[in-house]
PDB file of N, CA and C in Angstrom:
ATOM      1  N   UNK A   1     114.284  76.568 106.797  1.00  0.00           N
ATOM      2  CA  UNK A   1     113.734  76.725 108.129  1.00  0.00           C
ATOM      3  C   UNK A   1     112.549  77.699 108.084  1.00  0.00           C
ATOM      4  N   UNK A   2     111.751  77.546 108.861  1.00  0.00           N
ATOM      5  CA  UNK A   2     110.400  78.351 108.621  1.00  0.00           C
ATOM      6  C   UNK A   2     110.388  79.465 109.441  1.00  0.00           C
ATOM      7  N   UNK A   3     109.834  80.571 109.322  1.00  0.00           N
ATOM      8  CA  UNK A   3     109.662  81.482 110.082  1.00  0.00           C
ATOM      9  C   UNK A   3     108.309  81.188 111.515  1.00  0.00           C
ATOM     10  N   UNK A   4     108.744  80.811 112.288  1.00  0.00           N
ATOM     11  CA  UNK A   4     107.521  80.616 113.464  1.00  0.00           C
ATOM     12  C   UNK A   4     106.884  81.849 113.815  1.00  0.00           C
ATOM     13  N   UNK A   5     107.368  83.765 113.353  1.00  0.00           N
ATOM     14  CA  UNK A   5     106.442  84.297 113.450  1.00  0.00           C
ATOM     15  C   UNK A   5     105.458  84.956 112.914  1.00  0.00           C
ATOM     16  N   UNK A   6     105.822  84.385 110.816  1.00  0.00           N
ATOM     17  CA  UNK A   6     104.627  84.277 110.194  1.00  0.00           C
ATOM     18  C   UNK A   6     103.489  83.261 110.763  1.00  0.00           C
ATOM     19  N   UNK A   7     104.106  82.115 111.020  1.00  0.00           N
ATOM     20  CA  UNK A   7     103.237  81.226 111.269  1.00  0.00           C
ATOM     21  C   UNK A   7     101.909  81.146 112.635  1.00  0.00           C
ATOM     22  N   UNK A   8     102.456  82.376 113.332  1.00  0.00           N
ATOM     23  CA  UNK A   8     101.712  83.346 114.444  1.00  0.00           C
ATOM     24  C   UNK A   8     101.316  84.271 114.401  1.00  0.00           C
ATOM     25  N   UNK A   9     101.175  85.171 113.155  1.00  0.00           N
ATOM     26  CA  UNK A   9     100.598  86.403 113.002  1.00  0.00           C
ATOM     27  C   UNK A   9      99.160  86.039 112.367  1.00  0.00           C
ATOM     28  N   UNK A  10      98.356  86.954 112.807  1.00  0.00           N
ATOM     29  CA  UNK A  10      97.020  87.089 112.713  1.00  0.00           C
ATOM     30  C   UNK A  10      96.851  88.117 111.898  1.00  0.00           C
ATOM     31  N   UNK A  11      95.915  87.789 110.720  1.00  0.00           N
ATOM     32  CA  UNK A  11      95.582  89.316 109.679  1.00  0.00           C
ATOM     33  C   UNK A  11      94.544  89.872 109.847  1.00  0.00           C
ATOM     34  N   UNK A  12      94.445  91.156 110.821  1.00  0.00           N
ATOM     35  CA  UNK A  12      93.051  91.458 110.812  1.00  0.00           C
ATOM     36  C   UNK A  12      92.802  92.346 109.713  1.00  0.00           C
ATOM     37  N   UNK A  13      91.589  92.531 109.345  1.00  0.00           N
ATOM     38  CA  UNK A  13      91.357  93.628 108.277  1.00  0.00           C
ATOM     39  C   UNK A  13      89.893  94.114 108.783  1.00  0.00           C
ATOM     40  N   UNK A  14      90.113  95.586 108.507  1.00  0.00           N
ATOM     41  CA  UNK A  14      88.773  95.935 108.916  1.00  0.00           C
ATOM     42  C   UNK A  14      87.982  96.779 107.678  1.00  0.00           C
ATOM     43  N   UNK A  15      86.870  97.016 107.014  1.00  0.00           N
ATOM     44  CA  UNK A  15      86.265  97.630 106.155  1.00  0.00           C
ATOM     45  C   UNK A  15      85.984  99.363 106.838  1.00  0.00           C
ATOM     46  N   UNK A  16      85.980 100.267 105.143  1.00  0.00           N
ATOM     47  CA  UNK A  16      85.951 101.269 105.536  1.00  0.00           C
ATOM     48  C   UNK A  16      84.404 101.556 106.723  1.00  0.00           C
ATOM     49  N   UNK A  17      83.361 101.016 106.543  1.00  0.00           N
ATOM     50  CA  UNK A  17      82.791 101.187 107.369  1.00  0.00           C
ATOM     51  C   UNK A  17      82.613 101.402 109.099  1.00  0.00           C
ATOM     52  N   UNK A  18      83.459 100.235 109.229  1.00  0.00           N
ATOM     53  CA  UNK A  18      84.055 100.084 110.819  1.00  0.00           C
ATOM     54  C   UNK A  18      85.004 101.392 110.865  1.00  0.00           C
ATOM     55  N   UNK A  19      86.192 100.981 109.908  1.00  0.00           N
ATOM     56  CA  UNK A  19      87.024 102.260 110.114  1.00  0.00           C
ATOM     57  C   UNK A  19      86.632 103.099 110.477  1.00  0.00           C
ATOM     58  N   UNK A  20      85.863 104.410 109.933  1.00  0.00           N
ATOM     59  CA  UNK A  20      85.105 105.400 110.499  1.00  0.00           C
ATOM     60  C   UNK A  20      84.599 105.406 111.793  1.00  0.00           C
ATOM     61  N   UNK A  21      84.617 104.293 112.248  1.00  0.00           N
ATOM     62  CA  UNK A  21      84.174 104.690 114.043  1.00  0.00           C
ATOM     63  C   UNK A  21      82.739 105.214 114.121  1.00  0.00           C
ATOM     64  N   UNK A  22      82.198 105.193 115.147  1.00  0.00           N
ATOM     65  CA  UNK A  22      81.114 105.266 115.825  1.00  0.00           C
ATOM     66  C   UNK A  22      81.250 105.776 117.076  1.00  0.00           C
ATOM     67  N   UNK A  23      80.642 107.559 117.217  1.00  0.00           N
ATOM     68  CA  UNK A  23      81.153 108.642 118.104  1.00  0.00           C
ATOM     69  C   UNK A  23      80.144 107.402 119.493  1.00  0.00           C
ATOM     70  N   UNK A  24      80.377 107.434 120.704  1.00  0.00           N
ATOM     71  CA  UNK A  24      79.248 107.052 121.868  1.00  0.00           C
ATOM     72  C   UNK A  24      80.329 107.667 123.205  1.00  0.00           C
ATOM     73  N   UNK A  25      79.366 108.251 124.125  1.00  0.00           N
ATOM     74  CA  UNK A  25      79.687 108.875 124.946  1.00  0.00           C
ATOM     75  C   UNK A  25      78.933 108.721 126.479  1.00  0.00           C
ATOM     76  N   UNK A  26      78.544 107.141 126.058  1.00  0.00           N
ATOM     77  CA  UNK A  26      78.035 106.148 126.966  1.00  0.00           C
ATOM     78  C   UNK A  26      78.197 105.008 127.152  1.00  0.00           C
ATOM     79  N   UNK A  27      78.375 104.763 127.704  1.00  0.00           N
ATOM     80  CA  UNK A  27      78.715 102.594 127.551  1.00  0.00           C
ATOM     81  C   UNK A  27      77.679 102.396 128.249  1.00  0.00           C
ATOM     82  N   UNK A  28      76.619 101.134 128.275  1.00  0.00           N
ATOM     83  CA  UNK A  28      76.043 100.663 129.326  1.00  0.00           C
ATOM     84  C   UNK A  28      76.472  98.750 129.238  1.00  0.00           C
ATOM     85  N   UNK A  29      76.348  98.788 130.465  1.00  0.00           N
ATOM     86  CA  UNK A  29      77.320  97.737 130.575  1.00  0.00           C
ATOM     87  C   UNK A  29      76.057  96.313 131.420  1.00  0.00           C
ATOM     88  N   UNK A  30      75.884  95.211 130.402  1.00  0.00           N
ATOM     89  CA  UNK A  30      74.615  94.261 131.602  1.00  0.00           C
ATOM     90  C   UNK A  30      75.459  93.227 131.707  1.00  0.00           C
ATOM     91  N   UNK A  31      75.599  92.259 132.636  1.00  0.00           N
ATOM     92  CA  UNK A  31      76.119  90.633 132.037  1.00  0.00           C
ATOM     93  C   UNK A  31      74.877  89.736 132.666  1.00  0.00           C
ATOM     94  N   UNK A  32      75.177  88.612 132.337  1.00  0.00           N
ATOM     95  CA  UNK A  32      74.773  87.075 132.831  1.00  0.00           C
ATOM     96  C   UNK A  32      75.664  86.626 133.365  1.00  0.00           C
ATOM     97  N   UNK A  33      75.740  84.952 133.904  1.00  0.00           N
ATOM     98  CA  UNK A  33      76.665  84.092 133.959  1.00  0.00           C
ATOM     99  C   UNK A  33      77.506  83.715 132.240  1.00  0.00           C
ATOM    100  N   UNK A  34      77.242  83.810 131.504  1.00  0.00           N
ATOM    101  CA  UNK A  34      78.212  83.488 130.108  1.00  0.00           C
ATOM    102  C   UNK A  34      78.631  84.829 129.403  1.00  0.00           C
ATOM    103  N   UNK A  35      78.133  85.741 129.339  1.00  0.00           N
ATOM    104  CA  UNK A  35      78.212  86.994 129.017  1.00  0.00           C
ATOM    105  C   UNK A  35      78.118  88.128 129.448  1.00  0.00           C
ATOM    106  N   UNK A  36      79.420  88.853 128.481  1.00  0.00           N
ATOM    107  CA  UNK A  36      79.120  90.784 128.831  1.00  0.00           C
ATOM    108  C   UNK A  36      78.437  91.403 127.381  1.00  0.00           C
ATOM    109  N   UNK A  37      77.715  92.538 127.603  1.00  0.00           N
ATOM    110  CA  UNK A  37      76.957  92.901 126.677  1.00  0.00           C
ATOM    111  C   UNK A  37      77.450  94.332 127.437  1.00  0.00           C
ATOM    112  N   UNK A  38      77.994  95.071 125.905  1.00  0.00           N
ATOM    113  CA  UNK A  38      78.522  96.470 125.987  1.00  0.00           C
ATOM    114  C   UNK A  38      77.891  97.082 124.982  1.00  0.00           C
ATOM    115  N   UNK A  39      76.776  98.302 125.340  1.00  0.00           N
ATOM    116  CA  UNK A  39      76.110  98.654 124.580  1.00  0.00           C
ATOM    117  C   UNK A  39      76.764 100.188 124.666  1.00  0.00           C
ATOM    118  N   UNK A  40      76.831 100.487 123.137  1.00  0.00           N
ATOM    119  CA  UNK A  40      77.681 102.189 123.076  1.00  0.00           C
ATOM    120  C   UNK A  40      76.418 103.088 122.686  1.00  0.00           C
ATOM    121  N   UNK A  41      76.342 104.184 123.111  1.00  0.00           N
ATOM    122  CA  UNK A  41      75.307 105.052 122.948  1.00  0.00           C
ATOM    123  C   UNK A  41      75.755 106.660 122.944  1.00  0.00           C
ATOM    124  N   UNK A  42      75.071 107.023 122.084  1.00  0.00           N
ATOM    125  CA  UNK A  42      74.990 108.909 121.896  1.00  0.00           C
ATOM    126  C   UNK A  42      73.960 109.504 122.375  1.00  0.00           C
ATOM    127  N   UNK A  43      74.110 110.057 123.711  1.00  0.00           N
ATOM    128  CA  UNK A  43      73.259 110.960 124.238  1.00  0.00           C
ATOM    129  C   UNK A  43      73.700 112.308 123.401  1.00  0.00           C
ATOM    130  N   UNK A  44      72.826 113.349 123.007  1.00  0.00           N
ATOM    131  CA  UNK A  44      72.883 113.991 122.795  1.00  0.00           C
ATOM    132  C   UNK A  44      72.278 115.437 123.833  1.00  0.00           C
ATOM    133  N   UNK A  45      73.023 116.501 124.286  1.00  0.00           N
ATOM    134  CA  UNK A  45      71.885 117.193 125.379  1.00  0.00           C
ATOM    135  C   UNK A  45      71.121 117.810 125.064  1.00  0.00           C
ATOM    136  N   UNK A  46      69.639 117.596 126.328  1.00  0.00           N
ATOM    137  CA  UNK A  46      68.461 118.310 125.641  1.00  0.00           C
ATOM    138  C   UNK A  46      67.260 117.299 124.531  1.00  0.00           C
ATOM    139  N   UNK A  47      67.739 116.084 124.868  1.00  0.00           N
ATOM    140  CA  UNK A  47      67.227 115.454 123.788  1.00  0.00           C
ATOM    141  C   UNK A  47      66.677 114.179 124.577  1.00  0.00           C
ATOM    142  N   UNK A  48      65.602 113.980 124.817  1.00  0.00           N
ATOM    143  CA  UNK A  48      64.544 112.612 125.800  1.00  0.00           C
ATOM    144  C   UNK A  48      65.274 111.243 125.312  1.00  0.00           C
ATOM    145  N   UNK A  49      65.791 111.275 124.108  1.00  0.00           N
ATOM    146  CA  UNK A  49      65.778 109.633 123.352  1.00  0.00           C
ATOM    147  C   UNK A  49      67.178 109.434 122.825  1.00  0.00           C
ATOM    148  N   UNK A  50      67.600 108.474 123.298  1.00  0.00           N
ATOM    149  CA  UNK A  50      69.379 107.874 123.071  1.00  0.00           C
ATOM    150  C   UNK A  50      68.798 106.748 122.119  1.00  0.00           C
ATOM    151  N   UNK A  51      69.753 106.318 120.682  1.00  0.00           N
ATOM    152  CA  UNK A  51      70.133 104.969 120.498  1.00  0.00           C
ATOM    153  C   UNK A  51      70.746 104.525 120.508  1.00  0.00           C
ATOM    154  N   UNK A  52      70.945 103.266 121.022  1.00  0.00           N
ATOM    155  CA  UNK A  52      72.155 102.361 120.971  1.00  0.00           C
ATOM    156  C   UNK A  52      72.874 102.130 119.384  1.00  0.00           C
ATOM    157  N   UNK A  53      74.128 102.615 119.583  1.00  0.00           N
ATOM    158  CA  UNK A  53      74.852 103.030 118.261  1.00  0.00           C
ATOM    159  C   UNK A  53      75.400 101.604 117.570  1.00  0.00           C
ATOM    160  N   UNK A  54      76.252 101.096 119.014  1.00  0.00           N
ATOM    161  CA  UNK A  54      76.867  99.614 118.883  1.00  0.00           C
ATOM    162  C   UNK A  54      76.748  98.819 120.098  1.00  0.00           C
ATOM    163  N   UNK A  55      76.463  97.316 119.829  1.00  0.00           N
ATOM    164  CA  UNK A  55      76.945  96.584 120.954  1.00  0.00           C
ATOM    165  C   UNK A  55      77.598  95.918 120.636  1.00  0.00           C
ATOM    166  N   UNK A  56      78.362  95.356 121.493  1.00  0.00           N
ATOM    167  CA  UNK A  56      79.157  94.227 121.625  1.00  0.00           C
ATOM    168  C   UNK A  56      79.064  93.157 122.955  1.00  0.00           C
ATOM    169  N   UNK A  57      78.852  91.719 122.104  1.00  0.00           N
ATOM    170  CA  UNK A  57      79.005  90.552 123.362  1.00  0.00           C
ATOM    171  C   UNK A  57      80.103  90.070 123.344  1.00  0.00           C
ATOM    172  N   UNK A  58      80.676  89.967 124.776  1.00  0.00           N
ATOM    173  CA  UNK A  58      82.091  89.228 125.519  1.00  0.00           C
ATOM    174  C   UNK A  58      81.483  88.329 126.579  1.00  0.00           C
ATOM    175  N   UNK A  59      82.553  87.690 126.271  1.00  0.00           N
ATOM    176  CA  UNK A  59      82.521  86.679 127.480  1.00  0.00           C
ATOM    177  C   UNK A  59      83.062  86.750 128.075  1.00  0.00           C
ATOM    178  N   UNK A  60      82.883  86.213 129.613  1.00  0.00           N
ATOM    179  CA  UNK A  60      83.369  86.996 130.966  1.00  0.00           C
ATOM    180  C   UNK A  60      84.976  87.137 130.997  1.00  0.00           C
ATOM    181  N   UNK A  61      85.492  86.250 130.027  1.00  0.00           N
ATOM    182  CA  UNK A  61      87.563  86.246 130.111  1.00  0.00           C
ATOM    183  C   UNK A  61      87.508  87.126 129.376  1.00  0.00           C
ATOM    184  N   UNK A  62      86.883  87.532 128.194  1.00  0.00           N
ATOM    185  CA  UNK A  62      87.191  88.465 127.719  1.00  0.00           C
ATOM    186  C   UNK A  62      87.283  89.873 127.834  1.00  0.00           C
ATOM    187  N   UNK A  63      86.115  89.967 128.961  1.00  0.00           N
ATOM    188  CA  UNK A  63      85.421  91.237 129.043  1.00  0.00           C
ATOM    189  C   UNK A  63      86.851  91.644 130.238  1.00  0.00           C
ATOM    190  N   UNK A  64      87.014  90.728 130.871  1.00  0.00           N
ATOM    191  CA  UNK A  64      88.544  90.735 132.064  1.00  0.00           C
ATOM    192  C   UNK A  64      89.721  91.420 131.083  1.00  0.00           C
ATOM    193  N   UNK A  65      89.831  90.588 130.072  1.00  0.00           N
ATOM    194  CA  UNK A  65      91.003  91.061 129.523  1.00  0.00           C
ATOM    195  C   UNK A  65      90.887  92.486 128.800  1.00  0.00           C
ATOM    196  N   UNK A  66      89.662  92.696 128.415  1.00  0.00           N
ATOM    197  CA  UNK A  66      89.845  94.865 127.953  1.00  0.00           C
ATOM    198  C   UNK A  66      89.393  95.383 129.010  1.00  0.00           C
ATOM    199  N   UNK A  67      88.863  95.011 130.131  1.00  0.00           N
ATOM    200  CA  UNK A  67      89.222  95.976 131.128  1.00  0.00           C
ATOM    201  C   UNK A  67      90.787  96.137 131.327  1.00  0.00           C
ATOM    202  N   UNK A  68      91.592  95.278 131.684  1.00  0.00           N
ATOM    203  CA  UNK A  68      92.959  95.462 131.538  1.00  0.00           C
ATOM    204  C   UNK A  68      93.436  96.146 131.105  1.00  0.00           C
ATOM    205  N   UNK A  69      93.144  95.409 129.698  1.00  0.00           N
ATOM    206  CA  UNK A  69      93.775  96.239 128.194  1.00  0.00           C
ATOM    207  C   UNK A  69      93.307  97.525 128.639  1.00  0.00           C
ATOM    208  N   UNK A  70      92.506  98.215 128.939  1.00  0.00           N
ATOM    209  CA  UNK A  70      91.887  99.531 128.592  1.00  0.00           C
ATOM    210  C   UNK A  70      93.004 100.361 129.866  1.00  0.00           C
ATOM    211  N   UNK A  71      92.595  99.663 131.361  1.00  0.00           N
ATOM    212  CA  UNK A  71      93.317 100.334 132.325  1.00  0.00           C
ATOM    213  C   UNK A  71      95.041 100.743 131.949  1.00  0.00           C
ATOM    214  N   UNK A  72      95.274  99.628 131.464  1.00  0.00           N
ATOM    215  CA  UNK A  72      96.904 100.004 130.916  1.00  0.00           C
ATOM    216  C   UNK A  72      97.273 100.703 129.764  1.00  0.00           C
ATOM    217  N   UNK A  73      96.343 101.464 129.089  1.00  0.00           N
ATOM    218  CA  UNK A  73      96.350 102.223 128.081  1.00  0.00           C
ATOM    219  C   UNK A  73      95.884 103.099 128.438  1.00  0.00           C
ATOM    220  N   UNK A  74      94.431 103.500 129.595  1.00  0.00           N
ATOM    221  CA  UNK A  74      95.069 104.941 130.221  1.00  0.00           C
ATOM    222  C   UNK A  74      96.043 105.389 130.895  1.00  0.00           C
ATOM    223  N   UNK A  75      96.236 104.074 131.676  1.00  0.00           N
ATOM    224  CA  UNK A  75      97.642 104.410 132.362  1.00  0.00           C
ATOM    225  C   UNK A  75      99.162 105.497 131.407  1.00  0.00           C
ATOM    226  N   UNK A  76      99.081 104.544 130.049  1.00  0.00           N
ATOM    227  CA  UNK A  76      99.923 105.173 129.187  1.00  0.00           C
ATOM    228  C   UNK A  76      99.737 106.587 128.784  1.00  0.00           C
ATOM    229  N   UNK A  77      98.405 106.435 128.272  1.00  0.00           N
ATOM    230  CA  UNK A  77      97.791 107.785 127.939  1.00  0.00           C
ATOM    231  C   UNK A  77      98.629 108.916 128.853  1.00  0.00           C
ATOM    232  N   UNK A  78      98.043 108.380 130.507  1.00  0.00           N
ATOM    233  CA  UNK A  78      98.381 109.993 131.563  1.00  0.00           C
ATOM    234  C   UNK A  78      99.341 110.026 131.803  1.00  0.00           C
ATOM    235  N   UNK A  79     100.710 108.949 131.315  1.00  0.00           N
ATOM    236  CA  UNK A  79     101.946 109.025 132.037  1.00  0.00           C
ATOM    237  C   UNK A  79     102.361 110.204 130.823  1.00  0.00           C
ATOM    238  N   UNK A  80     102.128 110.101 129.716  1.00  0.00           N
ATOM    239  CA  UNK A  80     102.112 110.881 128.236  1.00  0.00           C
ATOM    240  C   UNK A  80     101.714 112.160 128.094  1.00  0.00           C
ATOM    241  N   UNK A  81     100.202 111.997 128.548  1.00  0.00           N
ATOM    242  CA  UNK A  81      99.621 113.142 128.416  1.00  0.00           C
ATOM    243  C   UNK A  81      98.836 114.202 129.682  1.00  0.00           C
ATOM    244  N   UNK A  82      99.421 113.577 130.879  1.00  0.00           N
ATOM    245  CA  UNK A  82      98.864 113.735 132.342  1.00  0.00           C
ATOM    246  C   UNK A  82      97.494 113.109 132.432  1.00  0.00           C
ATOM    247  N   UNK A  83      97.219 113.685 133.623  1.00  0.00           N
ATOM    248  CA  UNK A  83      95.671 112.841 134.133  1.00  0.00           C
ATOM    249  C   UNK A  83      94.628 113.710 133.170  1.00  0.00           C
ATOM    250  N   UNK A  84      93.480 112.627 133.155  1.00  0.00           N
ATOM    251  CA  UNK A  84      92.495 112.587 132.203  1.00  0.00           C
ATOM    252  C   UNK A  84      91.488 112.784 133.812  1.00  0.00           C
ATOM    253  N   UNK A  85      90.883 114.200 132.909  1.00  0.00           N
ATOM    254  CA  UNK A  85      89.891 114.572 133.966  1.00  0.00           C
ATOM    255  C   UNK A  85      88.288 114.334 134.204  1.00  0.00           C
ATOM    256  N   UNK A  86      87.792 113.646 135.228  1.00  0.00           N
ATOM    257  CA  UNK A  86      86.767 112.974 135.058  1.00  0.00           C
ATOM    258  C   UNK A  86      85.420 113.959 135.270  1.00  0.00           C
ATOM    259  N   UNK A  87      84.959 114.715 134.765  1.00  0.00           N
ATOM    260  CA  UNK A  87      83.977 115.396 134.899  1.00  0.00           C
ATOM    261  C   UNK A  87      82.605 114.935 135.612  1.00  0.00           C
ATOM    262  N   UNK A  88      81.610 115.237 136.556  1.00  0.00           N
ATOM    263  CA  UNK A  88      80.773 114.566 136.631  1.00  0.00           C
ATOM    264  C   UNK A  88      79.997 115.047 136.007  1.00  0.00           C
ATOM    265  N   UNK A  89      78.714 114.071 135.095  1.00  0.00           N
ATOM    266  CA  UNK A  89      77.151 113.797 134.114  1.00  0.00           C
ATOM    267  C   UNK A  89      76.750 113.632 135.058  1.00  0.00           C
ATOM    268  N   UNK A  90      75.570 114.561 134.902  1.00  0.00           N
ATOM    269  CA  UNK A  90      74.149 114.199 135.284  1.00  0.00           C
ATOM    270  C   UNK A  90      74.294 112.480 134.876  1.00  0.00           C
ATOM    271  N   UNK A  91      72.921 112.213 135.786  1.00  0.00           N
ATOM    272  CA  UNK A  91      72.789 110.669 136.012  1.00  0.00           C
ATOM    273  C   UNK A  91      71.720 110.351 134.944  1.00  0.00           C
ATOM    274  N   UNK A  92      71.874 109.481 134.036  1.00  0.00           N
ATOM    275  CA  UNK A  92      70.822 109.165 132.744  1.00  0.00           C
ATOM    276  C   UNK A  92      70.135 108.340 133.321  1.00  0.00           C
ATOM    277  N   UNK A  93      68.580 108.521 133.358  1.00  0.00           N
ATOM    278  CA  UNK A  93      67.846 107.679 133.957  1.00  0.00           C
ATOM    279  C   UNK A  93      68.272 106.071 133.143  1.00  0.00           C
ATOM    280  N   UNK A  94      67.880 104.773 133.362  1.00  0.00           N
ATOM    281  CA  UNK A  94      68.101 103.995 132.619  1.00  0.00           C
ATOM    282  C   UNK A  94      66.712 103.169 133.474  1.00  0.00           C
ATOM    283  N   UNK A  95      65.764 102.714 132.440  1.00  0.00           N
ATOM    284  CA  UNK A  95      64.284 101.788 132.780  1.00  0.00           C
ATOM    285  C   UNK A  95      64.103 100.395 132.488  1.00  0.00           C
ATOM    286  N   UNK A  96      65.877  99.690 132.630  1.00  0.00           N
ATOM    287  CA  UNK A  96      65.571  98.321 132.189  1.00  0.00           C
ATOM    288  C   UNK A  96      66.309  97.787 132.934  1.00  0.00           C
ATOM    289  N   UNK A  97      66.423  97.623 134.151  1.00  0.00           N
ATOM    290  CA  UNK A  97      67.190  96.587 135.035  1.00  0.00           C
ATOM    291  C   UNK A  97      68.781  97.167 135.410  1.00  0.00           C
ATOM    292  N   UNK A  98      69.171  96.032 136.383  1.00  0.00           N
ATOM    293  CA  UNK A  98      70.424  96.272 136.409  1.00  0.00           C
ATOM    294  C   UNK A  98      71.132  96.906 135.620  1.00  0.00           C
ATOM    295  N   UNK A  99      72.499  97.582 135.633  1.00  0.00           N
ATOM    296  CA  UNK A  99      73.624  98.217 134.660  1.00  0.00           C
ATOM    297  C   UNK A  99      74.690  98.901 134.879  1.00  0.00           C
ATOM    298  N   UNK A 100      75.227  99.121 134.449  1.00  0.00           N
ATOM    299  CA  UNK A 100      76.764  99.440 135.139  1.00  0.00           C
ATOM    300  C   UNK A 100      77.112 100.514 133.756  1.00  0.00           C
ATOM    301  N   UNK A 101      77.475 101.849 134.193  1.00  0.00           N
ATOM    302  CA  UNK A 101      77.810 102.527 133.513  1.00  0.00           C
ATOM    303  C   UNK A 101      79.036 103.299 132.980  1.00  0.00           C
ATOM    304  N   UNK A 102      79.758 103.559 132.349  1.00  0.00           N
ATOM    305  CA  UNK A 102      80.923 104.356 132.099  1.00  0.00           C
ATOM    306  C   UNK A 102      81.264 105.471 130.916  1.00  0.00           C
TER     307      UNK A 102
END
């Protein structure tokens, strides 16, 4: 008899590169009708010029499902570790259209 939940597991593997992570302490967030485009960025303070560190394109079910994912993992986070305190940033100018920030 076969195991049906080898036959459902997914192997992800990731290289040491990814591993290490990529610090960003910006998201900027654009879509279309077919896509989300999540661009991660390091402002640094005191400093005129940000680059975009990483992006990533989703598509609109997807981009639904890690908002989720994300809300229910702070949720976990503050039931764990209490509320996560939202400080307010200064407002980063941004000179290219629409955007949605976090």
């Amino acid at each position: 008899m076969a195991d049906t939940n080898k036959e459902n597991q997914l192997n992800i593997e990731i290289d040491e590169a990814v591993a290490d992570g990529t610090y960003a302490n910006l998201a900027i967030i654009n879509h279309s009708v077919s896509e989300f485009v999540v661009d991660f960025v390091n402002v640094m303070p005191g400093t005129p010029k940000a680059k975009v560190k990483s992006r990533i394109i989703l598509t609109p079910q997807h981009a639904k499902r890690l908002a989720k994912a994300l809300a229910e993992n702070v949720q976990r986070f503050e039931k764990a570790h209490g509320d996560i305190k939202d400080y307010e940033q200064p407002p980063v100018p941004m000179n290219f259209g629409p955007a949605g920030q976090a």
